[in-house]
PDB file of N, CA and C in Angstrom:
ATOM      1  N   UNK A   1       6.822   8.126  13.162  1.00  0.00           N
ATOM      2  CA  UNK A   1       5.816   7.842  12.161  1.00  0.00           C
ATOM      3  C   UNK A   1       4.488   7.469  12.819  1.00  0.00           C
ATOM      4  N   UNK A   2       4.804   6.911  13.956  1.00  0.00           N
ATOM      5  CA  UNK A   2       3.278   6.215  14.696  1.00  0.00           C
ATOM      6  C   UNK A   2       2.732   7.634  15.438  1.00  0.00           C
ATOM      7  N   UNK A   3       3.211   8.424  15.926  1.00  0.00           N
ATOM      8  CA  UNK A   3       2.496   9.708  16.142  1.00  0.00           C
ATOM      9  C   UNK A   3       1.694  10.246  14.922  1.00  0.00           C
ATOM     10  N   UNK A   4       2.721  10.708  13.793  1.00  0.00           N
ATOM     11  CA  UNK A   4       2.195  11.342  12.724  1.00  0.00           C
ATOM     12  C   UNK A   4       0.796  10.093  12.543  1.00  0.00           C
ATOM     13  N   UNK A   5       0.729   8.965  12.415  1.00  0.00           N
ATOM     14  CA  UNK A   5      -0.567   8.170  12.022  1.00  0.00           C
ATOM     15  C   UNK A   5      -1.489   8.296  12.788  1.00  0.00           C
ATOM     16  N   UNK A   6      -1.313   8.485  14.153  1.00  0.00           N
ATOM     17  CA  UNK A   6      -2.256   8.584  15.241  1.00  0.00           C
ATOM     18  C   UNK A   6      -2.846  10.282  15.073  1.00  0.00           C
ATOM     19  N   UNK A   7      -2.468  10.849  15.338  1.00  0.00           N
ATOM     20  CA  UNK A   7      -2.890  12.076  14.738  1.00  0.00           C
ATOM     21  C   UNK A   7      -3.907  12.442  13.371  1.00  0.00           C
ATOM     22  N   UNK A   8      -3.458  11.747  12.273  1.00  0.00           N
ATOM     23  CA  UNK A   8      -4.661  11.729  10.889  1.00  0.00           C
ATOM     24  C   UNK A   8      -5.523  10.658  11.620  1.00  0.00           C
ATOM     25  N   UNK A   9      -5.128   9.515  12.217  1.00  0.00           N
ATOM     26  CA  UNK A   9      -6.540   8.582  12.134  1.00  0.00           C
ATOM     27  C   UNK A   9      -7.615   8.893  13.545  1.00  0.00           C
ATOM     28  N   UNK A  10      -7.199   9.691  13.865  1.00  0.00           N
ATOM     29  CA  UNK A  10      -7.571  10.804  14.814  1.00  0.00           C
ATOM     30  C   UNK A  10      -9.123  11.794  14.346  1.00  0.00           C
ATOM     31  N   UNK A  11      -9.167  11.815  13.253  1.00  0.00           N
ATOM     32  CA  UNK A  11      -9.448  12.615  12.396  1.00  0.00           C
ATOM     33  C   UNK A  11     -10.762  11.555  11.635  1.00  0.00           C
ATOM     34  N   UNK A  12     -11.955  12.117  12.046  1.00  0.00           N
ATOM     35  CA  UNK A  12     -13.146  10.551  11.617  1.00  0.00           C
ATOM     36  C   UNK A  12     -13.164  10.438   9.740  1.00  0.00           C
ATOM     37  N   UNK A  13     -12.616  10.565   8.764  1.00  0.00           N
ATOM     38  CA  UNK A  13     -12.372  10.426   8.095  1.00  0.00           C
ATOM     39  C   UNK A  13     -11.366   8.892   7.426  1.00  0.00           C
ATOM     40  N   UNK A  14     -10.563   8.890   9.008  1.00  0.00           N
ATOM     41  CA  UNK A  14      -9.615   7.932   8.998  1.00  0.00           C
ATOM     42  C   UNK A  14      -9.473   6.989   9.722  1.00  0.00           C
ATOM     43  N   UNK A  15     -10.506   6.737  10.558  1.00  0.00           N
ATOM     44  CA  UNK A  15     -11.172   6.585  11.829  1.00  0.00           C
ATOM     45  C   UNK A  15     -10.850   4.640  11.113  1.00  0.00           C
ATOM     46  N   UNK A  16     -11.011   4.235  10.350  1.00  0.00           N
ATOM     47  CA  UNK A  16     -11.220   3.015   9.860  1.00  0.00           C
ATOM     48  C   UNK A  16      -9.326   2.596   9.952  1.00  0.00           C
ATOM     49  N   UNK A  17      -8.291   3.623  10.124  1.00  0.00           N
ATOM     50  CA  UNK A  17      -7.085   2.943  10.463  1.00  0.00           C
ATOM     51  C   UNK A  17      -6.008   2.221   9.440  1.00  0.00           C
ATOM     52  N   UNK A  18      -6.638   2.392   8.553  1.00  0.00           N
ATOM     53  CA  UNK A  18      -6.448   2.255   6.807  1.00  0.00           C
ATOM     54  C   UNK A  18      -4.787   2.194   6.762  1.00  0.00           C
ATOM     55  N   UNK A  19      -4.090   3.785   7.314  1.00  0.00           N
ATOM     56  CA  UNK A  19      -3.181   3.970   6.874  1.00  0.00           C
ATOM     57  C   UNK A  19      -2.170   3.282   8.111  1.00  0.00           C
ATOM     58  N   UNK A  20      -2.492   2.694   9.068  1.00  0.00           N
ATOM     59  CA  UNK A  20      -1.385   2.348  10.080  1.00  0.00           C
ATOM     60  C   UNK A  20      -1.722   1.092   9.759  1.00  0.00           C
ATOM     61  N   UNK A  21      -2.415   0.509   9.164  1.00  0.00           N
ATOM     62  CA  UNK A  21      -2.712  -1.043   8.528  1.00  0.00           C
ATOM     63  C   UNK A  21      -1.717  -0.758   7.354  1.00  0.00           C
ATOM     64  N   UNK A  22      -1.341  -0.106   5.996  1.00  0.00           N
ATOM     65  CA  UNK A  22      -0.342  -0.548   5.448  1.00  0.00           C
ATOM     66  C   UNK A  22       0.991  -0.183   6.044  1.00  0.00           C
ATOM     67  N   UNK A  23       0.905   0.877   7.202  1.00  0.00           N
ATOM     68  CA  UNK A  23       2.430   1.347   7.794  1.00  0.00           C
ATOM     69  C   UNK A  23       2.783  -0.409   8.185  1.00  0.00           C
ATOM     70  N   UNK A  24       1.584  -1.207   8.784  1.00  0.00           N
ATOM     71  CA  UNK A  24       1.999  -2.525   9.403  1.00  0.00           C
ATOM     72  C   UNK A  24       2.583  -3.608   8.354  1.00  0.00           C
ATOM     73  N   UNK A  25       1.971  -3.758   7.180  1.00  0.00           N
ATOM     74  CA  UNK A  25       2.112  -4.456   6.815  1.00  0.00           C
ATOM     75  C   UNK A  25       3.189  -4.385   5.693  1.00  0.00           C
ATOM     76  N   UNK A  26       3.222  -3.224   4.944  1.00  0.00           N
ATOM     77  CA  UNK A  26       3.943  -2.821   3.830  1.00  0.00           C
ATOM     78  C   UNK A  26       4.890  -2.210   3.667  1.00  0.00           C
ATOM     79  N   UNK A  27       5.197  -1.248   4.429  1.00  0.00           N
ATOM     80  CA  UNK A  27       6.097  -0.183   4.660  1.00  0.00           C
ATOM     81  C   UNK A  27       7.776  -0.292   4.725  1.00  0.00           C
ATOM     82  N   UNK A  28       7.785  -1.018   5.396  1.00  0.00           N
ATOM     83  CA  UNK A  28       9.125  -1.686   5.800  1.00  0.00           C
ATOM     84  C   UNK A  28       9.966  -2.294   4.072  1.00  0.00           C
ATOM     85  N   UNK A  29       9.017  -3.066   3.743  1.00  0.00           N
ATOM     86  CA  UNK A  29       9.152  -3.775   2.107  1.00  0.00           C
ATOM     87  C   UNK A  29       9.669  -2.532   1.223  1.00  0.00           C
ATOM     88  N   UNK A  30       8.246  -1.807   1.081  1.00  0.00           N
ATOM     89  CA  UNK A  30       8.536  -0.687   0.122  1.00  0.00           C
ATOM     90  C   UNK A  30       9.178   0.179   0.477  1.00  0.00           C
ATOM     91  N   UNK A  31       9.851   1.010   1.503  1.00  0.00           N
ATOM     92  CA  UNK A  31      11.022   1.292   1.582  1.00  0.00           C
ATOM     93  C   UNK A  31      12.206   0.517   1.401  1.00  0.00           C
ATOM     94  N   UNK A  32      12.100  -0.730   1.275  1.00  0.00           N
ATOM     95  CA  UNK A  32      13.719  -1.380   0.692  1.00  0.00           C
ATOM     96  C   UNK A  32      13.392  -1.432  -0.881  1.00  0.00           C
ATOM     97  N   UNK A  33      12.536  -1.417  -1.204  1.00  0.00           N
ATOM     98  CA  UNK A  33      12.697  -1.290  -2.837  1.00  0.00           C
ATOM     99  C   UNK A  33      12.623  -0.058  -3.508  1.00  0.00           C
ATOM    100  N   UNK A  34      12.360   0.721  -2.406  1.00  0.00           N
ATOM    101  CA  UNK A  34      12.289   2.273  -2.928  1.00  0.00           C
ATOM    102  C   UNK A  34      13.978   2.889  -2.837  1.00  0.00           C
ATOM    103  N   UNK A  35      14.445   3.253  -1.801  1.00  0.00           N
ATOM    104  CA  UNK A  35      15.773   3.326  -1.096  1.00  0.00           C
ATOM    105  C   UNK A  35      16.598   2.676  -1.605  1.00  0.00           C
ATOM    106  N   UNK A  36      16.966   1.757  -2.482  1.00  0.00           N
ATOM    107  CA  UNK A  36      18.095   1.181  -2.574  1.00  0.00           C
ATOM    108  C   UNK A  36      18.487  -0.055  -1.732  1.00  0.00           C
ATOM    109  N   UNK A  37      17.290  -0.437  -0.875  1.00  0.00           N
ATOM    110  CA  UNK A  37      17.181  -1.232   0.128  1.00  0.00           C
ATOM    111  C   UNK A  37      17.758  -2.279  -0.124  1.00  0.00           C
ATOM    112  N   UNK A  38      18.018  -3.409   0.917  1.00  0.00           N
ATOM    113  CA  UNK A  38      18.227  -4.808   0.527  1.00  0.00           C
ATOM    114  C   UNK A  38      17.738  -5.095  -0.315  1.00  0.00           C
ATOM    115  N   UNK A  39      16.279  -5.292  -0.405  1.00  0.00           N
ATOM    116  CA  UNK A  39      15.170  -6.149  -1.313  1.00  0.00           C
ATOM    117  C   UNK A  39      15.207  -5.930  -2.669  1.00  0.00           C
ATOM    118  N   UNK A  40      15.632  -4.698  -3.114  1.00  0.00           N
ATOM    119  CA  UNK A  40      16.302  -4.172  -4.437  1.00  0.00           C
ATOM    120  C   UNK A  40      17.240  -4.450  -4.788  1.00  0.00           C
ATOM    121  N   UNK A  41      18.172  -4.293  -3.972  1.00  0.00           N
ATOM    122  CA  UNK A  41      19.631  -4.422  -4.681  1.00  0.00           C
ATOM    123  C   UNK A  41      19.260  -6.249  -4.583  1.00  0.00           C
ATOM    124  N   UNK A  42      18.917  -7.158  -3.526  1.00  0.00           N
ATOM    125  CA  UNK A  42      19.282  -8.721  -3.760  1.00  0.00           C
ATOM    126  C   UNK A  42      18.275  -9.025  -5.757  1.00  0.00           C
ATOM    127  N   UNK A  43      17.396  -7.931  -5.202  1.00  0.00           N
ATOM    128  CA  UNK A  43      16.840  -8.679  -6.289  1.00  0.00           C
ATOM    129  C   UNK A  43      16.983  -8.300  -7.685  1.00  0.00           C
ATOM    130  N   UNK A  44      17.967  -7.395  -7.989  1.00  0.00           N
ATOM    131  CA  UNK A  44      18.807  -6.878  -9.037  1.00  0.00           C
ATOM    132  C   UNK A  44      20.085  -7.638  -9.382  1.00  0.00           C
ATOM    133  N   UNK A  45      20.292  -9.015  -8.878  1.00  0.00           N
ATOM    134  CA  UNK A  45      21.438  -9.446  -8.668  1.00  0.00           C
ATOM    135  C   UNK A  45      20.818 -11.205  -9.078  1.00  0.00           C
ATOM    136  N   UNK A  46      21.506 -11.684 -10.217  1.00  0.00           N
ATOM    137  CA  UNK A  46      21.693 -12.939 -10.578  1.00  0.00           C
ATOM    138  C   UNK A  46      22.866 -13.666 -11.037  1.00  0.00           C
ATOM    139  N   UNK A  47      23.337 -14.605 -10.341  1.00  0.00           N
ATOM    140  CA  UNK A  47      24.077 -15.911 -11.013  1.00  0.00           C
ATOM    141  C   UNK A  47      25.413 -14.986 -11.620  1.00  0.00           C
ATOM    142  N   UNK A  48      25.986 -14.250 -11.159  1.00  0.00           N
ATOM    143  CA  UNK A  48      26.863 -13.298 -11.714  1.00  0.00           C
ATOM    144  C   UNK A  48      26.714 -11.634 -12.768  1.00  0.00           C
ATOM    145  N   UNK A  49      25.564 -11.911 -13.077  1.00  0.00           N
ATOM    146  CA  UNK A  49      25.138 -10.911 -13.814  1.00  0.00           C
ATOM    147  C   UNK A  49      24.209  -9.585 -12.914  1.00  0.00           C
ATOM    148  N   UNK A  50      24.584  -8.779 -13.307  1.00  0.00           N
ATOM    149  CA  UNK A  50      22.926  -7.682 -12.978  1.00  0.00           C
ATOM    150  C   UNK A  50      21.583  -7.761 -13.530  1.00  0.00           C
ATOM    151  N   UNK A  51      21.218  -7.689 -13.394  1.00  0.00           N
ATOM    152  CA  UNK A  51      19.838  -8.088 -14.096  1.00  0.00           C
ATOM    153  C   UNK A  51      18.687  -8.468 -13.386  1.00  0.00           C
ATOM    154  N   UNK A  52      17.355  -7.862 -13.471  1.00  0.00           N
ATOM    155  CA  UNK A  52      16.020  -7.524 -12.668  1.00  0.00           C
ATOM    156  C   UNK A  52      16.058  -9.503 -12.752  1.00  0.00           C
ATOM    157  N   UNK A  53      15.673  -9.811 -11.338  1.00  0.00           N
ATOM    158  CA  UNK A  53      15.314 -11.135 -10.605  1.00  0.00           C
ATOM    159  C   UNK A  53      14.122 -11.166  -9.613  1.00  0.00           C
ATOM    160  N   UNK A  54      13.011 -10.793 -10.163  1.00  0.00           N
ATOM    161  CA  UNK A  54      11.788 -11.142  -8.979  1.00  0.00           C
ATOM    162  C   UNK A  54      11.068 -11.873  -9.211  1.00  0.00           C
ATOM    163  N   UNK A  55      10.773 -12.461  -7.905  1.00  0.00           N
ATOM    164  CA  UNK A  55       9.919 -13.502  -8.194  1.00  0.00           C
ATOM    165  C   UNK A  55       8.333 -13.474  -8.177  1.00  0.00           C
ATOM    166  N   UNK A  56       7.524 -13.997  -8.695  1.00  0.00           N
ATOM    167  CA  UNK A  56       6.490 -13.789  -9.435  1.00  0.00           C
ATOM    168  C   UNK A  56       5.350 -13.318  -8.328  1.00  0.00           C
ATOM    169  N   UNK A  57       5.796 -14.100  -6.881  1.00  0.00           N
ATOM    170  CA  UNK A  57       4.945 -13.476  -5.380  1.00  0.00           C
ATOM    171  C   UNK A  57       5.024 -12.089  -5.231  1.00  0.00           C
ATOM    172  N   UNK A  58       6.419 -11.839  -5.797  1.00  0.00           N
ATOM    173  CA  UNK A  58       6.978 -10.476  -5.224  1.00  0.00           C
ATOM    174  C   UNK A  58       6.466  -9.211  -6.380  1.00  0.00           C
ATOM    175  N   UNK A  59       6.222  -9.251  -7.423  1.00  0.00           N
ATOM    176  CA  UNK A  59       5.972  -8.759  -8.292  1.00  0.00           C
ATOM    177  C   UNK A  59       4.132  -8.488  -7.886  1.00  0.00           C
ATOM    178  N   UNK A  60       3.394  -9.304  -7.907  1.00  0.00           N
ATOM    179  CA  UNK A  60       1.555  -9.462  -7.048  1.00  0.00           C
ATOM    180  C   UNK A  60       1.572  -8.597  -6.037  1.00  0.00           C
ATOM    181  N   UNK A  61       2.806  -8.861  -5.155  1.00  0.00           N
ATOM    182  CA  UNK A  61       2.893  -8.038  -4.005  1.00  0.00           C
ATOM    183  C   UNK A  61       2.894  -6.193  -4.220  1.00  0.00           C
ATOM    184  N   UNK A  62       3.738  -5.919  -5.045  1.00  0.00           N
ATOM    185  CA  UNK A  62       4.259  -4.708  -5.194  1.00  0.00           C
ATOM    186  C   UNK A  62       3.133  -4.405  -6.324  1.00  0.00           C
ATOM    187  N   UNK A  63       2.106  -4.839  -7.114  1.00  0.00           N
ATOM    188  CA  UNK A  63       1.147  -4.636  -7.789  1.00  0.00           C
ATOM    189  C   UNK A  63       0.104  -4.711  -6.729  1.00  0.00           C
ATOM    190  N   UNK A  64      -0.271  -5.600  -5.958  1.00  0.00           N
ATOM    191  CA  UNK A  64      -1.460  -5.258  -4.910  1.00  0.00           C
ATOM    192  C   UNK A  64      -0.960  -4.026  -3.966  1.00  0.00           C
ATOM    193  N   UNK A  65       0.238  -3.508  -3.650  1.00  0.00           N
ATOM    194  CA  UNK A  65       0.203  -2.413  -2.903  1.00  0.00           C
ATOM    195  C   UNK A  65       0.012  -1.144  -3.524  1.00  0.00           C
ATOM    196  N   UNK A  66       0.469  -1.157  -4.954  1.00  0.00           N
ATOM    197  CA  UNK A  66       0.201   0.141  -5.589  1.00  0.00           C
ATOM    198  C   UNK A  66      -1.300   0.226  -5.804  1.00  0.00           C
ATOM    199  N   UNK A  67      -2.017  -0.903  -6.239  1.00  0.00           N
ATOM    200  CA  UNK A  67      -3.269  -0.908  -6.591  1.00  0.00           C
ATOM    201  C   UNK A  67      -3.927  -0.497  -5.268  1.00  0.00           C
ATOM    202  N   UNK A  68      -3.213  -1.015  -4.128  1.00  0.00           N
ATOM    203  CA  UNK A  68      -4.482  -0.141  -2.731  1.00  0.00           C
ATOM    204  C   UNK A  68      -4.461   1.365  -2.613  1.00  0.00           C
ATOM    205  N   UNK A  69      -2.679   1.797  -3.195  1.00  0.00           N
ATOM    206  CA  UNK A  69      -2.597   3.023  -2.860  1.00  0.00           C
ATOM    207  C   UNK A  69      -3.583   3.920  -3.647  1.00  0.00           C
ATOM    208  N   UNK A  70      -3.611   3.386  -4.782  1.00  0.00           N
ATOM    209  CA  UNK A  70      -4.569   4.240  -5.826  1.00  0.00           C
ATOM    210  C   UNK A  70      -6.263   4.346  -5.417  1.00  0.00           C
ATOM    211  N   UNK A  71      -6.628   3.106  -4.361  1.00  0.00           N
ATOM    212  CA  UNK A  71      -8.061   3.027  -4.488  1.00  0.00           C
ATOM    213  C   UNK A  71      -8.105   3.852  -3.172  1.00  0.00           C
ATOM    214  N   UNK A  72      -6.843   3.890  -2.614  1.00  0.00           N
ATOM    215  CA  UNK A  72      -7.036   4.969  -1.245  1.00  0.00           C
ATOM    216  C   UNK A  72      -6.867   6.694  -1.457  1.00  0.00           C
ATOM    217  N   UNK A  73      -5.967   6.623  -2.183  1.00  0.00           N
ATOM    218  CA  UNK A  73      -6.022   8.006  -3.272  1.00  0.00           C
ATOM    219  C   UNK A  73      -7.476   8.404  -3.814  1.00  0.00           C
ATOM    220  N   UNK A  74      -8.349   7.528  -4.443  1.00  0.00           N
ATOM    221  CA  UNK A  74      -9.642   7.516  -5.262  1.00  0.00           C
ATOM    222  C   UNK A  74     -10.575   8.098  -3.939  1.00  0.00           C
ATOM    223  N   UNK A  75     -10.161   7.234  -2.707  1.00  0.00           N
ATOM    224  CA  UNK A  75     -11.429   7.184  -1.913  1.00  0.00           C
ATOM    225  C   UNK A  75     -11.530   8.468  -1.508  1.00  0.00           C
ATOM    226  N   UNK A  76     -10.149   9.143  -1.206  1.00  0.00           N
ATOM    227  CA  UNK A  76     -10.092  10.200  -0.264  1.00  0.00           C
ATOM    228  C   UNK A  76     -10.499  11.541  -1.485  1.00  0.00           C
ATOM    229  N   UNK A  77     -10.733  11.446  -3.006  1.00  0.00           N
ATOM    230  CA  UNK A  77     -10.601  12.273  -4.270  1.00  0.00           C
ATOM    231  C   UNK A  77     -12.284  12.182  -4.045  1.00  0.00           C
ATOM    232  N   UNK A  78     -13.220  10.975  -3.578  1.00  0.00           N
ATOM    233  CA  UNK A  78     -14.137  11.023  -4.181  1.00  0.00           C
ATOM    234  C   UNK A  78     -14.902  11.654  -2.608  1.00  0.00           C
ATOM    235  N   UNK A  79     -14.400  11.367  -1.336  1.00  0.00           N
ATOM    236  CA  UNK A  79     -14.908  11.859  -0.138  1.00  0.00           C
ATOM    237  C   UNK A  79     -14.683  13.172  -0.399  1.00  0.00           C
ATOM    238  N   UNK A  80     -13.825  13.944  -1.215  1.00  0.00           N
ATOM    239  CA  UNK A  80     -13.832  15.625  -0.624  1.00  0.00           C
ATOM    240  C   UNK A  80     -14.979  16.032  -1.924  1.00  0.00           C
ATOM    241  N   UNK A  81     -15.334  14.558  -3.133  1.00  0.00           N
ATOM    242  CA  UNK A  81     -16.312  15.637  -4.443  1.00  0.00           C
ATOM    243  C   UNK A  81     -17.393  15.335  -3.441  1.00  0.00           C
ATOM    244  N   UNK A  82     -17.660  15.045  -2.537  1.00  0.00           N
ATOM    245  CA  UNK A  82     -19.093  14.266  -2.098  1.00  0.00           C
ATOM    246  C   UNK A  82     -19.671  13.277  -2.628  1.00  0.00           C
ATOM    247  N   UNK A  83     -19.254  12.833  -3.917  1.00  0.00           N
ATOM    248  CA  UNK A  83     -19.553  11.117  -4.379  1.00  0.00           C
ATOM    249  C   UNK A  83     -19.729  10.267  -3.778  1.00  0.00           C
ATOM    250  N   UNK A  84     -21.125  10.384  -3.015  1.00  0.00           N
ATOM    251  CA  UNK A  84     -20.542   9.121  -1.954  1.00  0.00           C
ATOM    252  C   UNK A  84     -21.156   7.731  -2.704  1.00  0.00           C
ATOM    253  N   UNK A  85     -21.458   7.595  -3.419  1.00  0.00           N
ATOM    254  CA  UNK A  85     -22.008   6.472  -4.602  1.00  0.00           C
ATOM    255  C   UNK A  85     -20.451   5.664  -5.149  1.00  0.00           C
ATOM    256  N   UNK A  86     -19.090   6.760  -5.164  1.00  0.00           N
ATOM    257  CA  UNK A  86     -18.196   6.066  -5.770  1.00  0.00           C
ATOM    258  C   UNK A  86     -17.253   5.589  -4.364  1.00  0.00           C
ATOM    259  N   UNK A  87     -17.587   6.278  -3.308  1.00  0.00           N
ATOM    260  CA  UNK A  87     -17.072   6.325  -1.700  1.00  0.00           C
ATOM    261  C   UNK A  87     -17.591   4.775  -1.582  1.00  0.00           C
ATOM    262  N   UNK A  88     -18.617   4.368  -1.904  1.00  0.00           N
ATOM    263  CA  UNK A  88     -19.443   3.255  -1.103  1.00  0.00           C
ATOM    264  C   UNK A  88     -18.039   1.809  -1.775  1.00  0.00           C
ATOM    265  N   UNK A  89     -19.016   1.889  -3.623  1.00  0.00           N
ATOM    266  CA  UNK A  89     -18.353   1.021  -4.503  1.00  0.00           C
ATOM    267  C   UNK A  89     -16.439   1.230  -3.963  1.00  0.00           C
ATOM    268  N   UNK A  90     -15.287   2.321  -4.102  1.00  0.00           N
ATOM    269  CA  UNK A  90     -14.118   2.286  -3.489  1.00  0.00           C
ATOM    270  C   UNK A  90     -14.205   1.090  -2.200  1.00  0.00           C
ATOM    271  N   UNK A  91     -14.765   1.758  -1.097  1.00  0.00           N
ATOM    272  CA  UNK A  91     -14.750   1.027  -0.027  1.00  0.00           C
ATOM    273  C   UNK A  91     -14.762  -0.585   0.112  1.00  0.00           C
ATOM    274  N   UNK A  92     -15.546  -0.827  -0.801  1.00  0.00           N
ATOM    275  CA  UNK A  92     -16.128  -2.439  -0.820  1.00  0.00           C
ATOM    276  C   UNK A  92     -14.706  -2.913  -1.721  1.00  0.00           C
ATOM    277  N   UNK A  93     -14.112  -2.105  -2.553  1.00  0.00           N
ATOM    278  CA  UNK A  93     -12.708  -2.555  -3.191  1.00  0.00           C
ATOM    279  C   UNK A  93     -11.749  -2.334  -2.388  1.00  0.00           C
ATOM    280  N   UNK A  94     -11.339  -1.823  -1.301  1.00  0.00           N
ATOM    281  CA  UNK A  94     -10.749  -1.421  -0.300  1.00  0.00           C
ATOM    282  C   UNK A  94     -10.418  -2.820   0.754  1.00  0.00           C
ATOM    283  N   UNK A  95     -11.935  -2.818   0.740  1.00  0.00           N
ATOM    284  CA  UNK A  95     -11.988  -3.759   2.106  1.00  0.00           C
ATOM    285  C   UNK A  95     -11.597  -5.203   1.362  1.00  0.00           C
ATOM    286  N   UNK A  96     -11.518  -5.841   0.264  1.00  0.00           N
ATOM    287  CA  UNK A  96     -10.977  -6.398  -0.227  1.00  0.00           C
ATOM    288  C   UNK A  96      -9.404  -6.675  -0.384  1.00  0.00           C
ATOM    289  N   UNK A  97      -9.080  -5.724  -1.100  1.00  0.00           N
ATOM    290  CA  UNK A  97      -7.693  -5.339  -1.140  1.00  0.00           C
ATOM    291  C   UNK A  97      -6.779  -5.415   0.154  1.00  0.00           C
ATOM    292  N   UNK A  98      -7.230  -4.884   1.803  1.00  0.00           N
ATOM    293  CA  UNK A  98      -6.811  -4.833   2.661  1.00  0.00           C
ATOM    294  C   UNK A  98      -6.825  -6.218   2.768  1.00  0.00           C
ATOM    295  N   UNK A  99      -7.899  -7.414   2.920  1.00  0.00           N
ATOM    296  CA  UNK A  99      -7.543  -8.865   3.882  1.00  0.00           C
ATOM    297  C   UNK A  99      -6.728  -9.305   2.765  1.00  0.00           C
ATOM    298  N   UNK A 100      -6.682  -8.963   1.035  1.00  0.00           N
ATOM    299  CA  UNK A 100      -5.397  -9.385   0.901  1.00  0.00           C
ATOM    300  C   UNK A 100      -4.090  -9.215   1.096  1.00  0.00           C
ATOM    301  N   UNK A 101      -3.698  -7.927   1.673  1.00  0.00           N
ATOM    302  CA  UNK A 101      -2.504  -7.148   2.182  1.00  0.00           C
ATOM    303  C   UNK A 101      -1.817  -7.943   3.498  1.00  0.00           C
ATOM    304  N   UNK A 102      -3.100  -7.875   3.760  1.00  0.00           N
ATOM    305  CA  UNK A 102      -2.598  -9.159   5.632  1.00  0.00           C
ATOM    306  C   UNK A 102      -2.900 -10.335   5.529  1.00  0.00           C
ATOM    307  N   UNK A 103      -3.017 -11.367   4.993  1.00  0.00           N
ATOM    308  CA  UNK A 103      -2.590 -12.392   4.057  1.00  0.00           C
ATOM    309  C   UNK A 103      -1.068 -12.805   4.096  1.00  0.00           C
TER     310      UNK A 103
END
C-alpha cells in the first residue's frame, strides 16, 4: 500500500501527502469496521444481546472520516473543472478536518 501512495503523491497534485496522512491515521480503524473487523463485531455486541453499541467518540470519528473523504473527493472534482475558487475554500476545509484527524 505504501508504494501504491508513494507513487500518486509523487504526482504534484498530491504533493501535500493527504492520502498517506489518512492511510496513517485511519485506515487500520476503517478496515475493522468495514471487514467484519474486531471493531465491528465488539461493537455489535451488548450485555448478552446483539445490538449496535458505539460510543458517541466513535460515531464523530467515523463521521469526521467520511466527511474528509467527501471534501477530498470535492477537491480532486473541483481541481480537474478548474474551479480553483472552490479548490481554495475545499482546501481551507481540508486543512481543518486533517489536524482534527491527528488529534
Amino acid at each position: 500500500m505504501w508504494q501504491l501512495l508513494a507513487a500518486i503523491e509523487s504526482h504534484p497534485d498530491f504533493s501535500d501527502k493527504v492520502l498517506s496522512g489518512i492511510h496513517a491515521n485511519v485506515w487500520t480503524s476503517m478496515n475493522s469496521y468495514t471487514h467484519a473487523g474486531m471493531l465491528q463485531v465488539t461493537r455489535r455486541l451488548k450485555a448478552g444481546t446483539i445490538e449496535p453499541s458505539y460510543e458517541s467518540k466513535e460515531v464523530v470519528e467515523v463521521l469526521r472520516a467520511a466527511g474528509f473523504f467527501a471534501l477530498v473527493s470535492m477537491n480532486q472534482i473541483a481541481q480537474m473543472a478548474g474551479a480553483h475558487e472552490v479548490v481554495a475554500k475545499v482546501r481551507d476545509l481540508l486543512d481543518g478536518v486533517t489536524q482534527d484527524l491527528s488529534d
